[in-house]
N, C-alpha and C. Protein backbone atom coordinates (compact mmCIF):
# COMPACT_ATOMS: atom_id res chain seq x y z
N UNK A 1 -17.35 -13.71 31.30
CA UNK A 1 -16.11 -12.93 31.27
C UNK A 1 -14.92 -13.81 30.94
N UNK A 2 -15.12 -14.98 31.79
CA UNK A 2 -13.64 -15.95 31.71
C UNK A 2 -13.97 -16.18 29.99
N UNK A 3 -14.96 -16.47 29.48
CA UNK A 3 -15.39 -17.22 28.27
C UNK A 3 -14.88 -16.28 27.33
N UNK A 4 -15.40 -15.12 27.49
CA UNK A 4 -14.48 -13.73 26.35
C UNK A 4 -12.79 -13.92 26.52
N UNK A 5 -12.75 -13.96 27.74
CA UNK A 5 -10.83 -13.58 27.62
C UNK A 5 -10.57 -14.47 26.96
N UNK A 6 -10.91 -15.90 27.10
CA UNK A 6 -10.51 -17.25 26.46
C UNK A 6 -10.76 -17.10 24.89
N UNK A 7 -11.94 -16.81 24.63
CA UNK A 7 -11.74 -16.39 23.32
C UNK A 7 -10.88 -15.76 22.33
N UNK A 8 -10.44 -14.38 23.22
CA UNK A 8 -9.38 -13.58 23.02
C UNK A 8 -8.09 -14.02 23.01
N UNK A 9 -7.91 -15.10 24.17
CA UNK A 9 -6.71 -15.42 24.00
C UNK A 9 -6.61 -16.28 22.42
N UNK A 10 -7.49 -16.63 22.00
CA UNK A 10 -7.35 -18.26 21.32
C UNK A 10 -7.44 -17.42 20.26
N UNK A 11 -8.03 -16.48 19.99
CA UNK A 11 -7.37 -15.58 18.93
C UNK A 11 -6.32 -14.97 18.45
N UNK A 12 -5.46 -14.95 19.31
CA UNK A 12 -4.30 -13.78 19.26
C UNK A 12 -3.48 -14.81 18.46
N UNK A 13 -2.45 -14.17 17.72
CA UNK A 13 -1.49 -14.77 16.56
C UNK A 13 -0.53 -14.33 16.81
N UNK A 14 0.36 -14.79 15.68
CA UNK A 14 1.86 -14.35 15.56
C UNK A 14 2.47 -13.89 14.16
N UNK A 15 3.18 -13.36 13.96
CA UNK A 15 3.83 -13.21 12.20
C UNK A 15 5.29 -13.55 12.26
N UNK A 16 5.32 -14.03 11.78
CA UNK A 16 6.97 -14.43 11.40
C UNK A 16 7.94 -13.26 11.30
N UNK A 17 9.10 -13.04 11.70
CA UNK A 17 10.23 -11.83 11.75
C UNK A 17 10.25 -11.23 10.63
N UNK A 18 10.49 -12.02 9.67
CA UNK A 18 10.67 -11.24 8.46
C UNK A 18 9.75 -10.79 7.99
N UNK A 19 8.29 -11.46 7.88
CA UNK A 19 7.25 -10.81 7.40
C UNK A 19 7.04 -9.86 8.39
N UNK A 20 6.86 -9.47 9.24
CA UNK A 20 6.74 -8.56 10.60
C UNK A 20 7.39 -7.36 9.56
N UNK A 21 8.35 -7.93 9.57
CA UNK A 21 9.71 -6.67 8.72
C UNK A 21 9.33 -6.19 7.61
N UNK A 22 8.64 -6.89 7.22
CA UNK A 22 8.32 -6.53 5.74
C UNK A 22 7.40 -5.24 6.03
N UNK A 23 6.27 -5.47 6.82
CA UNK A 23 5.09 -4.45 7.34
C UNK A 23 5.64 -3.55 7.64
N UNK A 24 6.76 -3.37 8.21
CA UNK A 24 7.53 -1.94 8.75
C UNK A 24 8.02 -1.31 7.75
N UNK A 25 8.92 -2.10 6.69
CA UNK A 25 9.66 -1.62 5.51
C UNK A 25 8.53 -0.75 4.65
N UNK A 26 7.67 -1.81 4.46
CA UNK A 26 6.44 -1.39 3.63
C UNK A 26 5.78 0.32 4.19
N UNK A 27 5.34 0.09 5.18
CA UNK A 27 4.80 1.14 5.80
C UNK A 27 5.89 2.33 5.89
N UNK A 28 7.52 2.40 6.13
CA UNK A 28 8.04 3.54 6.05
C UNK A 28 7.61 3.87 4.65
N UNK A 29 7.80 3.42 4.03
CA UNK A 29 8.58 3.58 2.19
C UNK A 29 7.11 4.25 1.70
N UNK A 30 5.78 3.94 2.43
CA UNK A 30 4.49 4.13 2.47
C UNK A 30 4.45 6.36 2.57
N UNK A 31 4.98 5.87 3.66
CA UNK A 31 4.77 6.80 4.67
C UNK A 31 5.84 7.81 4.18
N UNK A 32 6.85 7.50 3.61
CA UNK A 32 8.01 8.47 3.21
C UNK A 32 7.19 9.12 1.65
N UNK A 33 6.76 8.21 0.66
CA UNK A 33 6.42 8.56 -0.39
C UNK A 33 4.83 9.45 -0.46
N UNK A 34 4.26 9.39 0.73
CA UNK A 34 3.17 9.90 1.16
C UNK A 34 3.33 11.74 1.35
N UNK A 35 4.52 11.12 2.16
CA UNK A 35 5.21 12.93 3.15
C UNK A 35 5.64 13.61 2.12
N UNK A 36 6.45 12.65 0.55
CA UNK A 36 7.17 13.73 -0.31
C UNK A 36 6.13 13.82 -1.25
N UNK A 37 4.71 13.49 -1.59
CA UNK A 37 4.01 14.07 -2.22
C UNK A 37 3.25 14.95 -1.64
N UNK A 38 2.67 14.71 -0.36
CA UNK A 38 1.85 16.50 0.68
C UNK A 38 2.59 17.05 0.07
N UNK A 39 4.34 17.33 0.43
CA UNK A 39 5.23 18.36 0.50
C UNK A 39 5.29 19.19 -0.70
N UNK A 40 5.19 18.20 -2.09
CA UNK A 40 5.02 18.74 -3.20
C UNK A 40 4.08 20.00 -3.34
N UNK A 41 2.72 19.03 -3.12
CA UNK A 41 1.99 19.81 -3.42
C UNK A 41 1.40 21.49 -2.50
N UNK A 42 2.09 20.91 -1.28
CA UNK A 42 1.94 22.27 -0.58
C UNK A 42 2.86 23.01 -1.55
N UNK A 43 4.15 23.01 -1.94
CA UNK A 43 4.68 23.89 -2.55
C UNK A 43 4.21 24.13 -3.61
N UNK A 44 3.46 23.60 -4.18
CA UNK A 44 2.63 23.70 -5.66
C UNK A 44 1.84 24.75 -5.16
N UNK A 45 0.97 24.30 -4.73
CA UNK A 45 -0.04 25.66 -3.51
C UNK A 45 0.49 26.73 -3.73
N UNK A 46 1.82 27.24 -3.40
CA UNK A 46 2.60 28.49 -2.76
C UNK A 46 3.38 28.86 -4.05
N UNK A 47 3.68 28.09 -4.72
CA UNK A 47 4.30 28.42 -6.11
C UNK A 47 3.90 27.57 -7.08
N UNK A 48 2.63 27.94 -7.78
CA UNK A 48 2.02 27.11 -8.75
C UNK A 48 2.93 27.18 -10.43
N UNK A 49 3.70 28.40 -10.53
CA UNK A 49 4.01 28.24 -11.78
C UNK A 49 5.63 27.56 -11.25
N UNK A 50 5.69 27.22 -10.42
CA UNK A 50 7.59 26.56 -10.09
C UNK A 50 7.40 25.06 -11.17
N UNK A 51 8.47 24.88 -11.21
CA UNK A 51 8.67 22.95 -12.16
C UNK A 51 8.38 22.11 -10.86
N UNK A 52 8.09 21.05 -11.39
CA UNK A 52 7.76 20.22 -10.22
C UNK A 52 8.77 19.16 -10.21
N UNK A 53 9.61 18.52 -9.46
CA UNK A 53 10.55 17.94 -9.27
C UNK A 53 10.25 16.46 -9.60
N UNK A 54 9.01 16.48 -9.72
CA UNK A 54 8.70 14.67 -9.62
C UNK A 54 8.34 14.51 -11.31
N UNK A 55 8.16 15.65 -11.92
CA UNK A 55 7.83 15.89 -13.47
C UNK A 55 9.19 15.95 -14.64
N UNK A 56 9.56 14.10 -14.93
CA UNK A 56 10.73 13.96 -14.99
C UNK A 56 10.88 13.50 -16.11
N UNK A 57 9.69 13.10 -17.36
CA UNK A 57 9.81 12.70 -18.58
C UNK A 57 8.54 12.83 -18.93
N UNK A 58 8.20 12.23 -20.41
CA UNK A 58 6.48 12.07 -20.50
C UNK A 58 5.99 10.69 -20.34
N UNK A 59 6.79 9.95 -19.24
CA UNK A 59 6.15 8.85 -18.73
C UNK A 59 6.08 9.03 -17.01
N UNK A 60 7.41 9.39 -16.70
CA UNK A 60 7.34 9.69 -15.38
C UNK A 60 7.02 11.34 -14.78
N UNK A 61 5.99 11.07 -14.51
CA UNK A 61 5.36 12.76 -13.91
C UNK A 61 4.53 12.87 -12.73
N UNK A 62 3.89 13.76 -11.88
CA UNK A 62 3.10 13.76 -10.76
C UNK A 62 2.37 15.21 -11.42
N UNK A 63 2.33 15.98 -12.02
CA UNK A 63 2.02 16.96 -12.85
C UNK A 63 0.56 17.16 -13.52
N UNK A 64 0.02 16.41 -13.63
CA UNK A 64 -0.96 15.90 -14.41
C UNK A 64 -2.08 15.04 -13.49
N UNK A 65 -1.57 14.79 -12.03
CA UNK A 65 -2.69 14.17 -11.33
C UNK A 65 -2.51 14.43 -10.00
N UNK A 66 -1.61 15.72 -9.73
CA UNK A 66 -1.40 16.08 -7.85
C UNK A 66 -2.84 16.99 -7.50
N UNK A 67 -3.19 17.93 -8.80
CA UNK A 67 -4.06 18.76 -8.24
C UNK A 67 -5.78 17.79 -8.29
N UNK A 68 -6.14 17.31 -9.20
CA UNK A 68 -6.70 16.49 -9.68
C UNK A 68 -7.55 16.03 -8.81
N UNK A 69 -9.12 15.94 -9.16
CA UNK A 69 -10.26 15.36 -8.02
C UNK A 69 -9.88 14.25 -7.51
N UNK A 70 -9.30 13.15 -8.32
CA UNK A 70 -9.14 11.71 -7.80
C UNK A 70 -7.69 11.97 -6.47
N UNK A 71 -6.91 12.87 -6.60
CA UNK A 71 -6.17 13.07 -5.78
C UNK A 71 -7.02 13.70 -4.13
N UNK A 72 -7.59 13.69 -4.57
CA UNK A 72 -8.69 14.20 -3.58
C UNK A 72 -9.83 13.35 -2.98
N UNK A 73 -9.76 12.49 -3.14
CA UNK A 73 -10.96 11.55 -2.77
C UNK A 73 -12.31 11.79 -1.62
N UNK A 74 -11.39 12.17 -0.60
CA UNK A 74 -12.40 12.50 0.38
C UNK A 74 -12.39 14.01 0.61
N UNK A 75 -11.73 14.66 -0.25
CA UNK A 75 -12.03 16.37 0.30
C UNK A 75 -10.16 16.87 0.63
N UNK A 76 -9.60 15.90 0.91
CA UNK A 76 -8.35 16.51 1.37
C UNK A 76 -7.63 15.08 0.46
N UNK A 77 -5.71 15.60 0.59
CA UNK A 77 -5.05 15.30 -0.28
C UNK A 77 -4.80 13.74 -0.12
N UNK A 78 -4.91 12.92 -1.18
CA UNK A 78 -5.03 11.49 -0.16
C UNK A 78 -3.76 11.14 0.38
N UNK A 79 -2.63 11.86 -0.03
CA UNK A 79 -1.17 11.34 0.51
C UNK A 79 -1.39 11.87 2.03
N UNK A 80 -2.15 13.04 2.16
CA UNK A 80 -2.28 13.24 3.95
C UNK A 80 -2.88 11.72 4.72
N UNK A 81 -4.27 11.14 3.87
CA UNK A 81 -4.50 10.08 4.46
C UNK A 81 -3.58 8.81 4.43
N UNK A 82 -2.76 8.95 3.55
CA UNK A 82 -1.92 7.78 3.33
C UNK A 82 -0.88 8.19 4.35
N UNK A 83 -0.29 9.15 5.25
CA UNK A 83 0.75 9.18 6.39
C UNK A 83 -0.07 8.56 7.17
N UNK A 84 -1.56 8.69 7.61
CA UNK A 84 -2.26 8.07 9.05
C UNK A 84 -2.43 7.16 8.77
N UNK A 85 -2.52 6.48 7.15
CA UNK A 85 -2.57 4.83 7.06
C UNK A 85 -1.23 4.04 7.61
N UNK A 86 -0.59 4.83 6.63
CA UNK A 86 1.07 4.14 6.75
C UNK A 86 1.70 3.89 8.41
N UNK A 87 1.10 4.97 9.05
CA UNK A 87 2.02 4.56 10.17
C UNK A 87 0.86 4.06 11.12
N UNK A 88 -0.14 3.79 11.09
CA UNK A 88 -1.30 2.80 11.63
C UNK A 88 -0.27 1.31 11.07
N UNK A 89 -0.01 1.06 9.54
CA UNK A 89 0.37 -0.33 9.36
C UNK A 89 2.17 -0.04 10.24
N UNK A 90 2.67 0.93 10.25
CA UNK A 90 4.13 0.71 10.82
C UNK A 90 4.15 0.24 12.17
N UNK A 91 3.01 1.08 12.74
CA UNK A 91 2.57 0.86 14.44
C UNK A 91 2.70 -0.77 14.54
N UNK A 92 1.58 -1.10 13.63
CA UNK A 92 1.29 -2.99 13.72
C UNK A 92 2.22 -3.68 13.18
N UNK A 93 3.23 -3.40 12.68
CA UNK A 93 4.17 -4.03 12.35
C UNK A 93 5.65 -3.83 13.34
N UNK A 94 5.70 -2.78 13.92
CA UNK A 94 6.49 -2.90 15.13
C UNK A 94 5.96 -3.89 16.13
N UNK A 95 4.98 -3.61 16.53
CA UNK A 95 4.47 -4.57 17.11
C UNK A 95 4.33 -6.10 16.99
N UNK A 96 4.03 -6.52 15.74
CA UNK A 96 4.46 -7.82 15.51
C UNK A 96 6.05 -8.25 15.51
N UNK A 97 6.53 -7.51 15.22
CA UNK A 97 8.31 -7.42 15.09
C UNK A 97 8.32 -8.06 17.01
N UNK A 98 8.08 -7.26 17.43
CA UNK A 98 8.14 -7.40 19.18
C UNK A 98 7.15 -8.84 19.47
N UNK A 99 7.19 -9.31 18.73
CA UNK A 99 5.71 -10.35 19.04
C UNK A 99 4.78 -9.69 20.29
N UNK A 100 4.06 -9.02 20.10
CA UNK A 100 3.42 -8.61 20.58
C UNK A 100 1.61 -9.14 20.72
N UNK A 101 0.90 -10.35 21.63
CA UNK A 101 0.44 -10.77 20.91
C UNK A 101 -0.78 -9.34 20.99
N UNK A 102 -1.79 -10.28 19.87
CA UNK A 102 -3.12 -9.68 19.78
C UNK A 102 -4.58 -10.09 19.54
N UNK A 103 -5.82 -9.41 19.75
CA UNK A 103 -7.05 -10.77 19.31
C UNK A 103 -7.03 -10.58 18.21
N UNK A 104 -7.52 -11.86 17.52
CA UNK A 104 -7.67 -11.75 15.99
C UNK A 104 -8.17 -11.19 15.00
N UNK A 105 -9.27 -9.87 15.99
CA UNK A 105 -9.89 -9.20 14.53
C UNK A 105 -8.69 -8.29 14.19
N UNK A 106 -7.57 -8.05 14.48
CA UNK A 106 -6.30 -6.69 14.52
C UNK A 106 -6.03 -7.65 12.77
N UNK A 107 -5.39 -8.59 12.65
CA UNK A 107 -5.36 -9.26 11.17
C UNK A 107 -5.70 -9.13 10.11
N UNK A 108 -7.71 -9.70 10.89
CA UNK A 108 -8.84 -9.53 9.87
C UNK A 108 -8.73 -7.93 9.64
N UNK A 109 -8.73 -6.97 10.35
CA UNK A 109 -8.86 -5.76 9.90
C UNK A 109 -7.68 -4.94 8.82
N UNK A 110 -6.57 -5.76 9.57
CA UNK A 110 -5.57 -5.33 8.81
C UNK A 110 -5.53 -6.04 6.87
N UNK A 111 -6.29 -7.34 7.39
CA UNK A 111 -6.23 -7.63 5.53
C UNK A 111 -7.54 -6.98 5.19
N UNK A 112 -8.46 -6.57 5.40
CA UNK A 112 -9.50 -6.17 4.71
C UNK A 112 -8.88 -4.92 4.54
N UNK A 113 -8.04 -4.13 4.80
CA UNK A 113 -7.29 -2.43 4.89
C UNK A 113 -6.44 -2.68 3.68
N UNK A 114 -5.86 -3.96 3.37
CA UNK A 114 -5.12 -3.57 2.36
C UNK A 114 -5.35 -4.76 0.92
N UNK A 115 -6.92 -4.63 1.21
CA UNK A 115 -7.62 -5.56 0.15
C UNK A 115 -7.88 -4.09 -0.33
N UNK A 116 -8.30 -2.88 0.36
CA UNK A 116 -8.77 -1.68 -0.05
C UNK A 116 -7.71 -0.66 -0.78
N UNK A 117 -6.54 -1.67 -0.07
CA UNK A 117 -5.10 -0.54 -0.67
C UNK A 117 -4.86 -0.58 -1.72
N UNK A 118 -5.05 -2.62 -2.59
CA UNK A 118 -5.34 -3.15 -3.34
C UNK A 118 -6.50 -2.55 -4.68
N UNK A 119 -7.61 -2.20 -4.01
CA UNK A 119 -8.34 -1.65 -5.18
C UNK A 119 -7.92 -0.04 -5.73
N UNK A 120 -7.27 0.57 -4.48
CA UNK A 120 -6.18 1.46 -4.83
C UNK A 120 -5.93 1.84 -5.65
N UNK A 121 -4.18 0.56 -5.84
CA UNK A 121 -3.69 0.66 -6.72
C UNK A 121 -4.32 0.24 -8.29
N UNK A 122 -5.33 0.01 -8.14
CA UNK A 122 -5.54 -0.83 -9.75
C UNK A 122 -6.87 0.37 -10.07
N UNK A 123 -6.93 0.97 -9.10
CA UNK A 123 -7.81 2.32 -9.51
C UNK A 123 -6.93 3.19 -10.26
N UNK A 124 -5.60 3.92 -9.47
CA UNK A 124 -4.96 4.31 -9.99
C UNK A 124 -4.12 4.47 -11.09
N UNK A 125 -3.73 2.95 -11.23
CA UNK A 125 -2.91 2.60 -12.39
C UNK A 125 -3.70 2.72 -13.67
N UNK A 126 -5.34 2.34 -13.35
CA UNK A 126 -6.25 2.71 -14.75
C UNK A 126 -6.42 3.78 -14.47
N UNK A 127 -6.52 4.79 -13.92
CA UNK A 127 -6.19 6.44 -14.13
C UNK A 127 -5.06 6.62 -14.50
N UNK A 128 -3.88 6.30 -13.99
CA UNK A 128 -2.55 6.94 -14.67
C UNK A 128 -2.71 6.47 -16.38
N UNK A 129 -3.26 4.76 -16.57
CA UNK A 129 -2.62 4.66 -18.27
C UNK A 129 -3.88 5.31 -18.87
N UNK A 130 -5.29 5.74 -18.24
CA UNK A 130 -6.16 6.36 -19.05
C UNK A 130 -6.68 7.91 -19.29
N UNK A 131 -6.05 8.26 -17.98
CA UNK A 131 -6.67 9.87 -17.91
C UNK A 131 -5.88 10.41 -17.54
N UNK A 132 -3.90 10.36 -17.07
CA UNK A 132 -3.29 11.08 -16.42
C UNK A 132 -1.94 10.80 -17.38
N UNK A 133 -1.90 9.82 -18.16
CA UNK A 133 -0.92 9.52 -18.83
C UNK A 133 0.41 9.61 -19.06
N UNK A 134 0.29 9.70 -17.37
CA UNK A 134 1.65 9.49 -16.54
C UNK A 134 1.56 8.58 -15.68
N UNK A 135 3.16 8.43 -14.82
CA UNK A 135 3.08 7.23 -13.69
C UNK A 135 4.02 8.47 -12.61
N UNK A 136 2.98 9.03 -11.61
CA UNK A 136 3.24 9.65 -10.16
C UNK A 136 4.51 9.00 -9.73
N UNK A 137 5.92 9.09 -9.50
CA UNK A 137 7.07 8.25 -8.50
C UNK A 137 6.52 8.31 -7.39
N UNK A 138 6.44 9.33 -6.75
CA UNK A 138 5.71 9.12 -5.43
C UNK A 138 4.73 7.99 -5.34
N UNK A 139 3.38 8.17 -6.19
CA UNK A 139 2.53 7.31 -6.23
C UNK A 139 2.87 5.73 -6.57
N UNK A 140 4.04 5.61 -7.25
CA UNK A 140 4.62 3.89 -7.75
C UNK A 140 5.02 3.74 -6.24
N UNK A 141 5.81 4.42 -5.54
CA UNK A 141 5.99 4.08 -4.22
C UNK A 141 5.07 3.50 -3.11
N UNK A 142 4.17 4.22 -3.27
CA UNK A 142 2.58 4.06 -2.59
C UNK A 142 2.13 2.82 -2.86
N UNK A 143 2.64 2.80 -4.06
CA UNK A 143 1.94 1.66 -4.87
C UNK A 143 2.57 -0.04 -4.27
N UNK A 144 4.10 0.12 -4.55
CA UNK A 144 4.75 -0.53 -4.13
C UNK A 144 4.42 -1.13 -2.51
N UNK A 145 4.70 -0.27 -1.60
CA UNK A 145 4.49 -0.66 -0.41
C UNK A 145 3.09 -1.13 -0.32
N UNK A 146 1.52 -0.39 -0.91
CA UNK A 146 0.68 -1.60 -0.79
C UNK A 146 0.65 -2.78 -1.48
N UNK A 147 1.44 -3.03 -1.77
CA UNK A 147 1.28 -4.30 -2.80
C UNK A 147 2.67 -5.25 -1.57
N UNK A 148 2.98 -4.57 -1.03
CA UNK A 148 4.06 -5.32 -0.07
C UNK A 148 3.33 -5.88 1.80
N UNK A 149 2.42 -4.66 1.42
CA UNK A 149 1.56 -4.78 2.74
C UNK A 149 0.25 -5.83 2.65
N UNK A 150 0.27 -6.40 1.12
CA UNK A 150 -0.79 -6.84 0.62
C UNK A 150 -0.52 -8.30 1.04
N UNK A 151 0.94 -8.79 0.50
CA UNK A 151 1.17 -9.71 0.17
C UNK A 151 1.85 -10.60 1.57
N UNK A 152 1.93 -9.50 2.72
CA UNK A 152 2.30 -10.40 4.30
C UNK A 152 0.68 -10.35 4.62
N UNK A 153 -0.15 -9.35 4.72
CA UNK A 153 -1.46 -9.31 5.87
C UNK A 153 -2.53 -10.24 5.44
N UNK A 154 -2.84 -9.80 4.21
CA UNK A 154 -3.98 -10.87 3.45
C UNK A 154 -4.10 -12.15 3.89
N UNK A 155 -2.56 -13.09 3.48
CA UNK A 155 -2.49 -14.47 3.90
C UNK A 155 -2.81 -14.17 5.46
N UNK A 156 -2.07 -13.48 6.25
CA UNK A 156 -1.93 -13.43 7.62
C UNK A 156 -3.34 -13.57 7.68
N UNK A 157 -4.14 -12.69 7.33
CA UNK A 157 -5.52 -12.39 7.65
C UNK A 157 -6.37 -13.68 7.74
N UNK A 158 -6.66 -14.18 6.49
CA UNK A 158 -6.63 -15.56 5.91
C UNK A 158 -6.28 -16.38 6.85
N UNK A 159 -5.23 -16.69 7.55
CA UNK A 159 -4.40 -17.68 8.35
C UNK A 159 -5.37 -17.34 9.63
N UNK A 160 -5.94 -16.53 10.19
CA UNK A 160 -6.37 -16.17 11.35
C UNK A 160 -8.37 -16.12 11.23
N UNK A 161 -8.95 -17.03 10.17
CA UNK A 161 -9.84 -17.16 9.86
C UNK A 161 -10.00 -18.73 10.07
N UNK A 162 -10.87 -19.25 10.61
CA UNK A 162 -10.81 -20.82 10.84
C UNK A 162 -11.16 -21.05 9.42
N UNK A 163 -12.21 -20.71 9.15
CA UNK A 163 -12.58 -21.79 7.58
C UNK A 163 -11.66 -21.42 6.19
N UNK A 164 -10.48 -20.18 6.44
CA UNK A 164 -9.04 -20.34 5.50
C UNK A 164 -7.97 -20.66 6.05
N UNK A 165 -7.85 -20.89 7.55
CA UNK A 165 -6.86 -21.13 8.03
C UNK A 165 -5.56 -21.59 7.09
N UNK A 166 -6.34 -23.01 6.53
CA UNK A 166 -5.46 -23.71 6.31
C UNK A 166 -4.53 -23.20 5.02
N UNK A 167 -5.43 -22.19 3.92
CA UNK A 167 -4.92 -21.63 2.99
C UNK A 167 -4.38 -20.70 3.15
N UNK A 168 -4.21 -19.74 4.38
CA UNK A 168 -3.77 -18.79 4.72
C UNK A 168 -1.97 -19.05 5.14
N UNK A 169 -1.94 -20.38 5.68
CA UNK A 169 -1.15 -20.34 6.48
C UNK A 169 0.22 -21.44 4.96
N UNK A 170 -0.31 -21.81 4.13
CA UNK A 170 0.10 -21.76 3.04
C UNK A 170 0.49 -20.74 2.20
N UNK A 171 -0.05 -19.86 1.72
CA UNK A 171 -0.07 -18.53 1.11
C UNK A 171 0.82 -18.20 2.14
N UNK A 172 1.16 -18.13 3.81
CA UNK A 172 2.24 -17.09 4.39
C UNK A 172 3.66 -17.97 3.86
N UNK A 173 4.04 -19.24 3.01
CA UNK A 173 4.83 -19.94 3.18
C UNK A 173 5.60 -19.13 1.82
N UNK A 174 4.56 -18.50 0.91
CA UNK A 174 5.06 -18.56 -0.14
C UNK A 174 5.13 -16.71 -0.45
N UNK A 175 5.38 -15.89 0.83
CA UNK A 175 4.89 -14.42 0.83
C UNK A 175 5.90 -13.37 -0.11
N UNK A 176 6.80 -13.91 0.03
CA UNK A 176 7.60 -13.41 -1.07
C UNK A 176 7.50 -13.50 -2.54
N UNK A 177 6.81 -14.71 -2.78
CA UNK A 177 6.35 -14.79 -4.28
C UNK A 177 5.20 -14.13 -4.34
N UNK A 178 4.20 -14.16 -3.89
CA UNK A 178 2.94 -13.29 -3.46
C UNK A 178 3.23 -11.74 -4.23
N UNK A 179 4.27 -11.03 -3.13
CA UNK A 179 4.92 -9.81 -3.26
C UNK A 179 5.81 -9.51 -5.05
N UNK A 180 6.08 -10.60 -5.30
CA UNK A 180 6.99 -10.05 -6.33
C UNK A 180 5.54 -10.77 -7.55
N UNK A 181 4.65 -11.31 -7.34
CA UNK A 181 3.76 -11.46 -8.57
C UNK A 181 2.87 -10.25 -8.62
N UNK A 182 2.42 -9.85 -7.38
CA UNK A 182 1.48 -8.38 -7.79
C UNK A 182 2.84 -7.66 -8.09
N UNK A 183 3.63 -7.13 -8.42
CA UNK A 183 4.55 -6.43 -8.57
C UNK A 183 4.16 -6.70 -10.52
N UNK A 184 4.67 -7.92 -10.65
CA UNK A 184 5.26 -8.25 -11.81
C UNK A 184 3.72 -7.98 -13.02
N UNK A 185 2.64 -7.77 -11.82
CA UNK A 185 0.94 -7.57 -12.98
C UNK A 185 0.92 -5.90 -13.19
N UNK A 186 1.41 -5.82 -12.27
CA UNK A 186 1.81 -3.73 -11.94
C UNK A 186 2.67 -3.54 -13.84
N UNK A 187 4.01 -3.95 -13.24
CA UNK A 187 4.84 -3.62 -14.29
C UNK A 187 3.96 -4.64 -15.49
N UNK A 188 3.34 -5.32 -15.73
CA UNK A 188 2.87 -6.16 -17.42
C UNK A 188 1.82 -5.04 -17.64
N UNK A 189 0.56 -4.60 -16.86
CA UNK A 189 -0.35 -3.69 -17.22
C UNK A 189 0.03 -2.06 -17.67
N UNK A 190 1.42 -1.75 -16.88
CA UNK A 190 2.13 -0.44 -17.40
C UNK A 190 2.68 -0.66 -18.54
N UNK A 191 3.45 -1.80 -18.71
CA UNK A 191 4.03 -2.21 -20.50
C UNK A 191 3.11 -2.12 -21.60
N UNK A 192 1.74 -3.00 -21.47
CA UNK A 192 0.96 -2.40 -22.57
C UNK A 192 -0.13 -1.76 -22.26
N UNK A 193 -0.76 -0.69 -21.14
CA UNK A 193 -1.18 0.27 -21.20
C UNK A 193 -0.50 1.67 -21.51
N UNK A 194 0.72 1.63 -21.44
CA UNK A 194 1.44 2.46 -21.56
C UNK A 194 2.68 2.74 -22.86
N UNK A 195 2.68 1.92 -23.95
CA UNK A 195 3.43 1.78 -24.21
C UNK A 195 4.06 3.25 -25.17
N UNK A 196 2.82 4.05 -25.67
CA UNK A 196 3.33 5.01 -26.40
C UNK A 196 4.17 5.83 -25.40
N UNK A 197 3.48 5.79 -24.23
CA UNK A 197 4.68 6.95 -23.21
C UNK A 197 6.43 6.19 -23.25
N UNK A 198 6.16 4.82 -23.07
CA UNK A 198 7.33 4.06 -23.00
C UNK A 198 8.37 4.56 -24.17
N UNK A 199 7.66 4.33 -25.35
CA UNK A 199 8.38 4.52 -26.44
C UNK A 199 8.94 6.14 -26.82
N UNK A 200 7.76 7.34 -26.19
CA UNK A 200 8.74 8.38 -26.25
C UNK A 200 9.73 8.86 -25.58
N UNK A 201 10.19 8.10 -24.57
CA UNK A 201 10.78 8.30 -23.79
C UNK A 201 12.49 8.65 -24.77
């Protein structure tokens, strides 16, 4: 028993304030862009021939992939699952904000969650430039915050692994560049997968 708690203790970590912050920011902006696409589409539901508000050029649209199987993944709308994700990561990020400690698989679980958020977005983005030939706002939002949630937990995760420790805890030094390079592969793969939408714009 003493040997488990000790374990537990020698697990538990910490995140730095700002990255802490980041997980919260991430997770509202998650969680907000989640709530205004359900909302959409319930009203889509109830008034299918209405304009859709997020259907704003022929690059920027939600029109073309709200009703859509892939919007559906498991049977229901995935922005419903993306509110119980988002505020699962807001929960853990208040909590780190509070230093709150914890054992170390809470990390590991949390970077393997948004290694998955990760294949996500790069699922999506090759659906939007190949079969939807639009870019969802809501969904760039979604997008955004996992790629923000990606770029504090991963390293974190990493950092709380003995045999990456040491790379982990490097990678947390540099989390802001992290964040703005998956950003910057987002926007290069929309430039030339996309460019005829770009250009009619």
């Amino acid at each position: 028993m003493n040997a488990t708690k000790s374990g537990l203790e020698a697990g538990r970590t910490r995140l730095g304030a700002l990255n802490a912050l980041a997980v919260v920011i991430g997770s509202v902006m998650g969680f907000g862009a989640s709530l205004g696409l359900l909302q959409t589409e319930l009203e889509h539901i109830k008034n299918p021939m209405a304009a859709l508000g997020c259907d704003v050029n022929i690059l920027i649209g939600c029109g073309a992939s709200l009703m859509s199987p892939e919007a559906h993944l498991l049977g229901v709308p995935n922005s419903a699952l993306g509110i119980a994700l988002f505020s699962a990561t807001g929960t853990l990020g208040l909590l780190l904000l509070l230093r709150v400690s914890m054992p170390r698989i809470v990390p590991l679980l949390a970077g393997l969650g948004t290694i998955g958020g990760l294949a996500f977005v790069g699922y999506f983005l090759f659906l939007s430039a190949t079969k939807f030939n639009s870019l969802c706002p809501y969904c760039m939002v979604v997008w955004s915050a996992a790629l923000i949630l990606a770029g504090v937990l991963i390293p974190f995760a990493l950092a709380n692994i003995p045999a990456t420790a040491n790379a982990g805890k490097s990678m947390q030094r540099y989390t802001w560049a992290w964040i703005v390079s998956l950003h910057l592969i987002v926007v290069i793969v929309v430039l030339f997968s996309m460019s005829d939408q770009i250009g009619g714009i």
